[in-house]
Protein backbone atom coordinates (compact mmCIF):
# COMPACT_ATOMS: atom_id res chain seq x y z
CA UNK A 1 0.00 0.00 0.00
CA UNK A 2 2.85 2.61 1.29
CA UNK A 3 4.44 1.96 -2.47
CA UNK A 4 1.49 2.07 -4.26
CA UNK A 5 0.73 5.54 -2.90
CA UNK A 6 4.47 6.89 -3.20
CA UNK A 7 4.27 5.83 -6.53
CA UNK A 8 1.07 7.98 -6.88
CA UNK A 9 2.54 11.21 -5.43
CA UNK A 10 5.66 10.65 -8.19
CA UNK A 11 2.69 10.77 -10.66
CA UNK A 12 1.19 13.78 -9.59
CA UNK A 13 4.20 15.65 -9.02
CA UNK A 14 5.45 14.79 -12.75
CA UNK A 15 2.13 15.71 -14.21
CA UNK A 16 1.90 19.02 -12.62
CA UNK A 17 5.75 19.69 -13.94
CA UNK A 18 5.02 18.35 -17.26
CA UNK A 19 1.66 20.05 -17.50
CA UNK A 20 1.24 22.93 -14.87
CA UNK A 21 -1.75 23.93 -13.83
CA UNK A 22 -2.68 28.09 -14.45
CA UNK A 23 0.91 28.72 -15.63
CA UNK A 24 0.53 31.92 -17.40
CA UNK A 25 0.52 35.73 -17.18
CA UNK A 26 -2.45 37.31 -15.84
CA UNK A 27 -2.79 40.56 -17.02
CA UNK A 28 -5.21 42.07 -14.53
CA UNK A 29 -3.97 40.50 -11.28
CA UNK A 30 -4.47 42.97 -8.14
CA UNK A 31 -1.66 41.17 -6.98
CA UNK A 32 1.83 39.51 -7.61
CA UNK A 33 5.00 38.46 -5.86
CA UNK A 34 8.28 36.77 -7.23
CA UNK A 35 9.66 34.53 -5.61
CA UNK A 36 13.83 32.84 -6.23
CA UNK A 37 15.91 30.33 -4.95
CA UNK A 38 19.10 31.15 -6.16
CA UNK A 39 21.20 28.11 -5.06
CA UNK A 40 19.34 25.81 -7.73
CA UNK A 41 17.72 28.72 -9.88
CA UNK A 42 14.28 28.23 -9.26
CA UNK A 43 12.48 31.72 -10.37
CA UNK A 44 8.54 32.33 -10.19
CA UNK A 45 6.11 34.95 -9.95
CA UNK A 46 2.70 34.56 -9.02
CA UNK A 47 -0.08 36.80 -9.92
CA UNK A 48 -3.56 36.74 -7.64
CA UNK A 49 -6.88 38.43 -7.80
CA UNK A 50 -8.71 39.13 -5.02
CA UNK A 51 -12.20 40.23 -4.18
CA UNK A 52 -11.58 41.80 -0.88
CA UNK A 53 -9.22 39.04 1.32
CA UNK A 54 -10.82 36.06 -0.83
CA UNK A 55 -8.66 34.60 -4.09
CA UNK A 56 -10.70 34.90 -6.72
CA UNK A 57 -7.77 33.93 -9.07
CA UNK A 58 -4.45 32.72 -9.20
CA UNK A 59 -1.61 31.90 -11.66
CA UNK A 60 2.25 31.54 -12.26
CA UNK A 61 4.89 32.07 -14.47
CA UNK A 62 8.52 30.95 -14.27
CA UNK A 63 11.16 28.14 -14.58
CA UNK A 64 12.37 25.97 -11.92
CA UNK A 65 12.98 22.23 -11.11
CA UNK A 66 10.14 19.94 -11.36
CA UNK A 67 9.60 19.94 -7.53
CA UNK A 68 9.15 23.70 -7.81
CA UNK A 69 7.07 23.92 -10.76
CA UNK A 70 4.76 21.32 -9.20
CA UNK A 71 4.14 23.07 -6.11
CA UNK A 72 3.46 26.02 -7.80
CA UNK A 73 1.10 24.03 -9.91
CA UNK A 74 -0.66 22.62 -7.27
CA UNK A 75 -0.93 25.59 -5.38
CA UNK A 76 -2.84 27.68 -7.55
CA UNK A 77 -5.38 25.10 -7.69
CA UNK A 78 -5.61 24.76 -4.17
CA UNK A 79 -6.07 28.29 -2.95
CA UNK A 80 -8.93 29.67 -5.22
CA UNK A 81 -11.77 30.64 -3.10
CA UNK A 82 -9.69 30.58 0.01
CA UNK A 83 -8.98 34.00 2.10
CA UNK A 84 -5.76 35.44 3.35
CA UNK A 85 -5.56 33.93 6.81
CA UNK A 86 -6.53 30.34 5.15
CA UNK A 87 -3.41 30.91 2.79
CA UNK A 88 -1.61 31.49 5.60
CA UNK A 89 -2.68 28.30 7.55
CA UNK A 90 -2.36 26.53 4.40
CA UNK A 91 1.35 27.60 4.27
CA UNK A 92 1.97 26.32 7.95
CA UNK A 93 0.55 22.91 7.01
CA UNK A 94 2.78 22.63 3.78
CA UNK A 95 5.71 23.99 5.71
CA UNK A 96 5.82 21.49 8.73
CA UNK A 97 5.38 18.64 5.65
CA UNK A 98 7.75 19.02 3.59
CA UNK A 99 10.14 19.43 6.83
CA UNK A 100 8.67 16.68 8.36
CA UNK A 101 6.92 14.43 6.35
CA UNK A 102 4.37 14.85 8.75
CA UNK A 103 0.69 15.15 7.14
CA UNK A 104 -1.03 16.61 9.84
CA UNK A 105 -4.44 18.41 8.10
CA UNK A 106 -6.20 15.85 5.69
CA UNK A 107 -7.75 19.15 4.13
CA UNK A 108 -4.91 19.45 2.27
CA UNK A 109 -4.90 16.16 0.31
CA UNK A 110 -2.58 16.17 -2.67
CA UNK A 111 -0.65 18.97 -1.44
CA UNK A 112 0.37 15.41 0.90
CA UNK A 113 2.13 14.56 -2.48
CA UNK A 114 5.22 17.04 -1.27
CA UNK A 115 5.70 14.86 2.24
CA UNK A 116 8.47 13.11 0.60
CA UNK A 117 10.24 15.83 0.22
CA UNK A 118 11.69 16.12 4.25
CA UNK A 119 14.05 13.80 3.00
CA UNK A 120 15.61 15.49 0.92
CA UNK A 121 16.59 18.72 2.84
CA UNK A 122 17.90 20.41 -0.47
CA UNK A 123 14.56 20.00 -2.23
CA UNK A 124 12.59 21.79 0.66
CA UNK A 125 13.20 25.03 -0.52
CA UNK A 126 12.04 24.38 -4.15
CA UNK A 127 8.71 23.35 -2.34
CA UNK A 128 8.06 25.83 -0.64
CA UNK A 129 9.29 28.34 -2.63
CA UNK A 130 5.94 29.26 -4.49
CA UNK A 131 3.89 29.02 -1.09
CA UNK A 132 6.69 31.95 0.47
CA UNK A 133 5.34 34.26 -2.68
CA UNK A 134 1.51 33.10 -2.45
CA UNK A 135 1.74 34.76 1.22
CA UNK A 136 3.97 37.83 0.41
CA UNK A 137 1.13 38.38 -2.82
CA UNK A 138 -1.75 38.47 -0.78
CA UNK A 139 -0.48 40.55 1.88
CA UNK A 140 1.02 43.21 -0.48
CA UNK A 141 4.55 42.54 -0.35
CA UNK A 142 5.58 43.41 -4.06
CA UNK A 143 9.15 42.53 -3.44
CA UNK A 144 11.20 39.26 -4.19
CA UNK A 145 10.63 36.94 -1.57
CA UNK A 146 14.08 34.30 -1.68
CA UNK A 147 15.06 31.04 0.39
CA UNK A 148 18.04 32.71 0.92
């Protein structure tokens, strides 16, 4: 069973690299952050619109490893409808998993695809790259958010 669903995550985290999810522009976003990792190169921006504190919208555009451009991938699908202190709890969960491993919410189901990640401690950053700029977008903070 516990290779069966490893094997699973690898799927979804190759399709979303292979074939992200809302990876483009988006010209009228209220909102946008870029985010870098500059030991491996990873480079996004995301671009939100809101309707008040509530995501209306959300895309990205970028390059980066796949783990990166997964994450990113699967972020933007799961944060539309959500509202800025949901992002933020969001981000905690994701955070403590990919350092962990530890799935602690089931509300955040294939995001669980990134638990792997804890073990390898150089990847982490790639994951959660995306998920620093989500937050620093929907509070405002139009500067380049790094892992650095």
């Amino acid at each position: 069973m516990f290779d069966e669903l490893t094997d699973l995550y690898q799927q979804l985290i190759l399709d979303h690299s292979k074939n992200p999810r809302n990876f483009h522009v988006m010209e009228d976003a209220d909102h946008e952050a870029q985010g870098t990792n500059p030991m491996c190169g990873d480079n996004y921006r995301l671009f939100v619109k809101m309707d008040g504190d509530t995501v209306t919208d959300v895309s990205f555009q970028g390059s980066g490893c796949a783990i990166s451009k997964a994450s990113a991938s699967l972020l933007t699908e799961s944060l539309k409808g959500k509202n800025r202190d949901e992002i933020k709890g969001v981000f905690e969960k994701v955070r403590q998993m990919v350092t962990t491993g530890e799935v602690t919410d089931t509300g955040i189901k294939k995001l669980s695809a990134f638990a792997g990640v804890h073990k390898f401690p150089a990847r982490v950053k790639c994951a959660i790259l995306p998920w620093h700029a989500i937050v620093a977008a929907v509070e405002g903070d139009q500067d380049s958010v790094s892992t650095e």
